[in-house]
Protein backbone atom coordinates (compact mmCIF):
# COMPACT_ATOMS: atom_id res chain seq x y z
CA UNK A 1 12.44 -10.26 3.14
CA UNK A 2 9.29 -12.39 3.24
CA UNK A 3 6.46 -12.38 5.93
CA UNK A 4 3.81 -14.92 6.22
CA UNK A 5 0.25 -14.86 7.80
CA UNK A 6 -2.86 -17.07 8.16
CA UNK A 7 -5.78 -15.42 7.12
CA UNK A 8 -9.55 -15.20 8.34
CA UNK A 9 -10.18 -18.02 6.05
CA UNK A 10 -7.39 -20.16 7.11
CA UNK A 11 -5.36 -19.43 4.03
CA UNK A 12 -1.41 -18.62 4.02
CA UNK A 13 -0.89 -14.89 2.97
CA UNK A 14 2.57 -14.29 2.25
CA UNK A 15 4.44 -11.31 1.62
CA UNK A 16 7.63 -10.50 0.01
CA UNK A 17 9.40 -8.34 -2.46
CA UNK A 18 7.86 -7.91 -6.35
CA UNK A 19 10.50 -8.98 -8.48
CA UNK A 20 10.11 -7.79 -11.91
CA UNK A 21 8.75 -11.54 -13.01
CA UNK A 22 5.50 -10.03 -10.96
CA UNK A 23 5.11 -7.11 -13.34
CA UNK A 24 1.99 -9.05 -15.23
CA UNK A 25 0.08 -9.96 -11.99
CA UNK A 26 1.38 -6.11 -10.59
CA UNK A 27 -0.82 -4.49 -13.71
CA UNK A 28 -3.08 -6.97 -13.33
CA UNK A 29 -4.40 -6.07 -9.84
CA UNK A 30 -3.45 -2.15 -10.48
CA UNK A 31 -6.16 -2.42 -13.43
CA UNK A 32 -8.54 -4.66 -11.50
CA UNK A 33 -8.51 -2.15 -8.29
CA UNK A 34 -9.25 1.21 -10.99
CA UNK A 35 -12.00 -0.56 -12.54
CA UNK A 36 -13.90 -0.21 -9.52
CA UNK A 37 -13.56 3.26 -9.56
CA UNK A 38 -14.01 4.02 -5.85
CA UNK A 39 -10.62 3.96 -4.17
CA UNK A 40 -7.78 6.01 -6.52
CA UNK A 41 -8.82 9.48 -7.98
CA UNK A 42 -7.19 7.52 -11.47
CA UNK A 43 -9.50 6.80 -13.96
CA UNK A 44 -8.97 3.32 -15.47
CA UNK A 45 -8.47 4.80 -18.67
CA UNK A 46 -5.66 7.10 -17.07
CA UNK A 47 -3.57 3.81 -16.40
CA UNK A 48 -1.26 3.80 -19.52
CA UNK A 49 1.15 1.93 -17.85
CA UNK A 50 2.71 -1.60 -19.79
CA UNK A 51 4.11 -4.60 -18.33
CA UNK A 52 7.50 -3.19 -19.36
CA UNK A 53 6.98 -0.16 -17.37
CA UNK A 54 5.86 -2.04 -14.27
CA UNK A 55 9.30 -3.81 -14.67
CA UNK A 56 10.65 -0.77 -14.42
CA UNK A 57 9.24 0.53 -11.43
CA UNK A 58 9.53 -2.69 -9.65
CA UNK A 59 13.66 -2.27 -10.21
CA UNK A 60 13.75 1.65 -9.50
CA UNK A 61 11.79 1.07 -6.27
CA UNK A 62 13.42 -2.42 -5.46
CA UNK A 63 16.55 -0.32 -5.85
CA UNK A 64 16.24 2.62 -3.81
CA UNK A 65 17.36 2.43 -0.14
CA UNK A 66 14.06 4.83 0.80
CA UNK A 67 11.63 2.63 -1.21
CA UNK A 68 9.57 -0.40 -1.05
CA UNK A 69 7.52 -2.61 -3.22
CA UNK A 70 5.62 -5.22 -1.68
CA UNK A 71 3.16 -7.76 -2.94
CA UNK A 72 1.05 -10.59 -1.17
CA UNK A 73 0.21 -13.67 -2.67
CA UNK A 74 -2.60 -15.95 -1.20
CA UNK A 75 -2.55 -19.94 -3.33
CA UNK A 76 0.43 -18.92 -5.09
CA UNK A 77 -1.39 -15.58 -6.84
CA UNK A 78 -0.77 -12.18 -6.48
CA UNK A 79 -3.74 -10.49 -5.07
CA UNK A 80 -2.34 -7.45 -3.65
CA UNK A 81 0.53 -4.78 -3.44
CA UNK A 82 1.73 -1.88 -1.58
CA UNK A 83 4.28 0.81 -2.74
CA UNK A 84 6.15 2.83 -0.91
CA UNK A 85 7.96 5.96 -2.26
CA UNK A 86 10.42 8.12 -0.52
CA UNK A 87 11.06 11.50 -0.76
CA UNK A 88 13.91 12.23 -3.42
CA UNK A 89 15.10 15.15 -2.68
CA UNK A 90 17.16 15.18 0.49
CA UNK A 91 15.35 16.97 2.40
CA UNK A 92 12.03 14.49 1.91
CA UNK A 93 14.59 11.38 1.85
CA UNK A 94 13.19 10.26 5.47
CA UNK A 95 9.33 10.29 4.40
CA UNK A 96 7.97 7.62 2.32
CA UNK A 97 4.13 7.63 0.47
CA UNK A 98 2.59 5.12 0.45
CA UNK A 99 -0.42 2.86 -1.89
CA UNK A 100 -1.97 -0.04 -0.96
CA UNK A 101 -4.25 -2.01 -3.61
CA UNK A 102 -6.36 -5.28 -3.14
CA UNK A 103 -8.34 -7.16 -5.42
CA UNK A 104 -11.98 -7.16 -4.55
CA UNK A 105 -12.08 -10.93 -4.35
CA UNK A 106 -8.85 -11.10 -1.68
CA UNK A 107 -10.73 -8.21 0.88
CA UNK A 108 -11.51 -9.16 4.24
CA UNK A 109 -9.24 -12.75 4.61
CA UNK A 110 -6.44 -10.31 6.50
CA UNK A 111 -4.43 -9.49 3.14
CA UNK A 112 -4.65 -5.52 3.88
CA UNK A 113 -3.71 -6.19 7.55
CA UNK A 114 -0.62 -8.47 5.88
CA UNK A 115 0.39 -5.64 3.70
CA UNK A 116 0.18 -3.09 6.54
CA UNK A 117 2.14 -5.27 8.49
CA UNK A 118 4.73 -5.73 6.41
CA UNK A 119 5.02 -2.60 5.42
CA UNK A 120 5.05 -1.07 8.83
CA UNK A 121 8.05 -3.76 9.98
CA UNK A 122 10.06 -2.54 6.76
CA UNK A 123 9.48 1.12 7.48
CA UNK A 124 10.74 0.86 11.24
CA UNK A 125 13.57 -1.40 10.28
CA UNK A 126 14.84 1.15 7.76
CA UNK A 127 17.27 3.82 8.50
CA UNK A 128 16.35 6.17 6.28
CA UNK A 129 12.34 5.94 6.52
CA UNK A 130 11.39 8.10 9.67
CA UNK A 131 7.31 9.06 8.74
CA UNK A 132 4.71 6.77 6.55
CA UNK A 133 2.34 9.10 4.80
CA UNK A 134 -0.98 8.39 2.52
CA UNK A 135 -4.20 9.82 1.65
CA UNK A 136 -7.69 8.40 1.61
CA UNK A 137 -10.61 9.17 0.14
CA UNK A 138 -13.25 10.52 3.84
CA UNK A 139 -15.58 7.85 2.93
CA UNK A 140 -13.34 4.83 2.56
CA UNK A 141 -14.21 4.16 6.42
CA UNK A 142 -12.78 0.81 6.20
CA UNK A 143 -9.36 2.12 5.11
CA UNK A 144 -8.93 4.42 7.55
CA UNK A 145 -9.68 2.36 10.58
CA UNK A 146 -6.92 -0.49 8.95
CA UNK A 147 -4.85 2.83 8.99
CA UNK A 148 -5.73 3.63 12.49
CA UNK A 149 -4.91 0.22 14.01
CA UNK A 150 -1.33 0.64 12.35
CA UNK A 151 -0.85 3.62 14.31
CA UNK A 152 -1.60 6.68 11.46
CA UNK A 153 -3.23 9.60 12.78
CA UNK A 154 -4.90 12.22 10.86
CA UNK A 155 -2.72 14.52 9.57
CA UNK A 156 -5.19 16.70 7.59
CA UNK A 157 -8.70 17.24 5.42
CA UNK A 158 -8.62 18.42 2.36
CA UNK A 159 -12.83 18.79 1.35
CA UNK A 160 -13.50 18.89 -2.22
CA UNK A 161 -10.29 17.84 -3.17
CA UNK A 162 -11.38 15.10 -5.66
CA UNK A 163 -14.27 15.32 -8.46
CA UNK A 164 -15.59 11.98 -9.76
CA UNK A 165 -16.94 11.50 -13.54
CA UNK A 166 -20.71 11.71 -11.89
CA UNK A 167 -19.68 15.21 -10.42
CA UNK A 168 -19.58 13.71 -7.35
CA UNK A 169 -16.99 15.38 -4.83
CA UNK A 170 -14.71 13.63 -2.67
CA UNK A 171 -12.88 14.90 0.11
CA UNK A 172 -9.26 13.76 1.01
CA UNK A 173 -7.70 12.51 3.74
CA UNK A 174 -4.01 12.95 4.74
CA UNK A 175 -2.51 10.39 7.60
CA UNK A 176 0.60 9.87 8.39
CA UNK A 177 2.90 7.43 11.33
CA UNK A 178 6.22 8.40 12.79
CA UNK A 179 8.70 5.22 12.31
CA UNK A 180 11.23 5.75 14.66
CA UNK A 181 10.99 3.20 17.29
CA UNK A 182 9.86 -0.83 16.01
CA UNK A 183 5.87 -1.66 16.93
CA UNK A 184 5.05 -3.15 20.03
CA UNK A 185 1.48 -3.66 18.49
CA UNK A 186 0.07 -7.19 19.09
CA UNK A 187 -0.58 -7.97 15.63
CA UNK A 188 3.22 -8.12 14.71
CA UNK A 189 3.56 -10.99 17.35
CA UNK A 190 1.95 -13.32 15.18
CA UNK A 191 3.26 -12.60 11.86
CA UNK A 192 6.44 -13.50 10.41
């Protein structure tokens, strides 16, 4: 599956499947995204994770008929991901989790909106996947609204849920969309 878009800038943002070749770039932009420390309660020092690992979650997730690892590249490079993990248990088989990440450089040219898009199209295309669920940190406004405009609704607030290094708290999110029927949003008409 690939998906292509133009973005804000003009640019081609394309989105496919990671293949385990990717892993580098895939660690790369994980890394890149914690260092900011603003978006993922994981410290950057928390990600222990190797290029060989990476290859192995790109395979287990590649492989699953309830999962989904996505990347989009803008010029070739790999500037941003999303993951989705379903349930495995059978009873938590139809819901999938999902994480998006962008680098800081690729934000606001459309490749969030190209992830979501994608994403969304695999998730109501899939038999098994029947509800997209996430959580965001209550101040990452901009998140949320992308979240919105893909149909999520609020699911539930968790306050205090997160404490920073600072001792700063952060309250949590939970949103969630129902994939049972394809979009009819606007924005799919143009991408593919």
């Amino acid at each position: 599956m690939r998906w292509r878009t133009t973005g804000k800038d003009g640019r081609v943002i394309v989105v496919e499947r990671a293949r385990p070749a990717d892993a580098a770039d895939v660690l790369r932009v994980h890394r890149a995204v914690l260092q900011e420390r603003r978006w993922f309660i994981t410290e950057p020092d928390e990600l222990t994770d190797t290029v060989e690992m990476k290859v192995a979650v790109i395979r287990e997730l590649t492989g699953a008929n309830n999962c989904c690892f996505l990347v989009a590249r803008v010029d070739g490079a790999l500037v941003g991901m999303v993951i989705v993990q379903g349930g495995r248990l059978r009873r938590m088989r139809h819901v999938g989790k999902l994480e998006i990440y962008v680098l800081h450089e690729a934000r606001g040219i459309g490749v969030g909106r190209a992830l979501m898009s994608a994403c969304v199209d695999w998730a109501t295309h899939n038999p098994v996947i029947c509800k997209l669920g996430l959580n965001v940190f209550a101040h990452n406004e901009r998140a949320i609204g992308l979240y919105k405009a893909f149909g999520f609704e609020r699911e539930g607030y968790r306050p205090r849920e997160y404490r920073l290094a600072d001792g700063t708290w952060c309250d949590d999110v939970l949103m969630y969309r129902l994939c049972d029927t394809p979009p009819q949003e606007p924005w799919m008409a143009a991408f593919r």
